[in-house]
Protein backbone atom coordinates (compact mmCIF):
# COMPACT_ATOMS: atom_id res chain seq x y z
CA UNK A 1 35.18 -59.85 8.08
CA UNK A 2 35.64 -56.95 5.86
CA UNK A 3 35.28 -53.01 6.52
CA UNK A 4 32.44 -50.99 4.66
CA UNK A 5 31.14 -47.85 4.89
CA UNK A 6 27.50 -46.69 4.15
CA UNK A 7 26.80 -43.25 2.97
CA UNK A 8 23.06 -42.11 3.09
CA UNK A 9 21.24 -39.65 2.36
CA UNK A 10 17.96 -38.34 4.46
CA UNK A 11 15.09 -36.45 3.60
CA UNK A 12 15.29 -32.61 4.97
CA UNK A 13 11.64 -32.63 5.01
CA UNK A 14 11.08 -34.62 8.14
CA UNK A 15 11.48 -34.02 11.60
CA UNK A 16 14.53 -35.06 13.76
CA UNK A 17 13.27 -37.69 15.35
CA UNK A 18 11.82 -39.73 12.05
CA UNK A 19 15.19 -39.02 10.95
CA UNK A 20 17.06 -40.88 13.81
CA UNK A 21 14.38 -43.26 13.34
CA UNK A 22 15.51 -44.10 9.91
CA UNK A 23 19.22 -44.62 11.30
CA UNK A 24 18.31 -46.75 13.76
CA UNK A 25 16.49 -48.87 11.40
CA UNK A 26 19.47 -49.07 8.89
CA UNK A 27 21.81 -50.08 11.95
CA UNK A 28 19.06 -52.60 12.45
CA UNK A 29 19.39 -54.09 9.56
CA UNK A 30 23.12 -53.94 9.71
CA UNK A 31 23.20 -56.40 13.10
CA UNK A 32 20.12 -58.15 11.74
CA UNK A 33 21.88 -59.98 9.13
CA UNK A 34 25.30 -60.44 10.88
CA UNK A 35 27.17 -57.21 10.68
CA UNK A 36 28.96 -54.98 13.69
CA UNK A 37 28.47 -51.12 13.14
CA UNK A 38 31.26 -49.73 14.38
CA UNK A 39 30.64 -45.93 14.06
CA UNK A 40 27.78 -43.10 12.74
CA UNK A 41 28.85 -40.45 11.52
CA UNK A 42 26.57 -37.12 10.83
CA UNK A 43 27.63 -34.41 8.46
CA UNK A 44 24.52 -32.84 8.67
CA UNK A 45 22.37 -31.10 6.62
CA UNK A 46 24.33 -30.16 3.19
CA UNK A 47 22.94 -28.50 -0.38
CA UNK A 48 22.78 -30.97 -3.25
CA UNK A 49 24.44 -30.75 -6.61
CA UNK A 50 20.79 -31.22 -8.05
CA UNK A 51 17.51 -31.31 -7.38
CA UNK A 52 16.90 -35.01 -5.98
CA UNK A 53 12.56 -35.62 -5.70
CA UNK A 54 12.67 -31.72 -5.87
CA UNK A 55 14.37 -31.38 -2.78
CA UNK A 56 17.82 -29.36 -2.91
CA UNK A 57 19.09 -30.43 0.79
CA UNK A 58 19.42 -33.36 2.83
CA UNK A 59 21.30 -34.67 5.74
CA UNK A 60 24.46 -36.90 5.53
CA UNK A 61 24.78 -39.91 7.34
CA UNK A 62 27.94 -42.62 7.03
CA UNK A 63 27.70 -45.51 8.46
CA UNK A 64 30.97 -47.88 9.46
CA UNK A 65 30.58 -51.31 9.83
CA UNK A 66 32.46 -54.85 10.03
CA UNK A 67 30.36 -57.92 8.19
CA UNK A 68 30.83 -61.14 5.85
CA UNK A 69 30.61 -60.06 2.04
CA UNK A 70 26.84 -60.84 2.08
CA UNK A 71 25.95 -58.14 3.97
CA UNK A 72 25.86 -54.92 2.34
CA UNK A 73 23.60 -56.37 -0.61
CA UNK A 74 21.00 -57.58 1.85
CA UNK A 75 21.17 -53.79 3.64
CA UNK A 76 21.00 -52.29 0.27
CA UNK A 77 18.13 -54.21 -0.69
CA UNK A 78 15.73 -53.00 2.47
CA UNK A 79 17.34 -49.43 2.53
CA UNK A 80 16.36 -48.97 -1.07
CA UNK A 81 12.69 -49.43 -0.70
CA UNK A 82 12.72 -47.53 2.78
CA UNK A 83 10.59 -44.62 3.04
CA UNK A 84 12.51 -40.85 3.99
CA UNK A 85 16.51 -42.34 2.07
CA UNK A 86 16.61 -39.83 -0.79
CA UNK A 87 20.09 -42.15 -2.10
CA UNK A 88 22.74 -44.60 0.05
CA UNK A 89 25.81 -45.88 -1.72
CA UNK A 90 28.37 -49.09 0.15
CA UNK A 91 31.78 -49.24 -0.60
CA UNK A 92 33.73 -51.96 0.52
CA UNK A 93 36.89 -49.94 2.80
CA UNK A 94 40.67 -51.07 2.13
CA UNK A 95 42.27 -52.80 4.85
């Protein structure tokens, strides 16, 4: 099993619950197809470097999890047509 972590990147616009709503659903997906998430972590709201869907801010969410190779592109495929993710990025972690 390999080590990846999942950066996203919520929509400011919606309330808090919708927003831990979304999270849930990614870690969802993450057991869904096989995966262990090991850890959340929440930066919080932060200013972007840009305007993103003319929003400036959004909240920071990385995600840690353990899973087979296959698993991140099936996540990334669901997260990117999820309503509320402004932009996610997986990167495979070094042992």
């Amino acid at each position: 099993m390999n080590k990846y972590e999942l950066a996203v990147v919520v929509s400011a616009k919606i309330e808090d619950d919708a927003r831990a709503e979304v999270i849930e659903k990614v870690k969802a997906l993450i057991t869904r197809f096989g995966g262990n998430v090991t850890d959340v972590d929440e930066w919080g709201k932060r200013r972007f470097a840009y305007e993103i869907q003319k929003m400036k801010e959004g909240f920071y969410y990385f995600v840690h999890f353990e899973s087979d190779s296959t698993v991140p592109g099936e996540v990334e495929q669901r997260i990117r047509i999820m309503d509320n993710v402004l932009r996610y990025l997986c990167v495979r972690q070094e042992a």
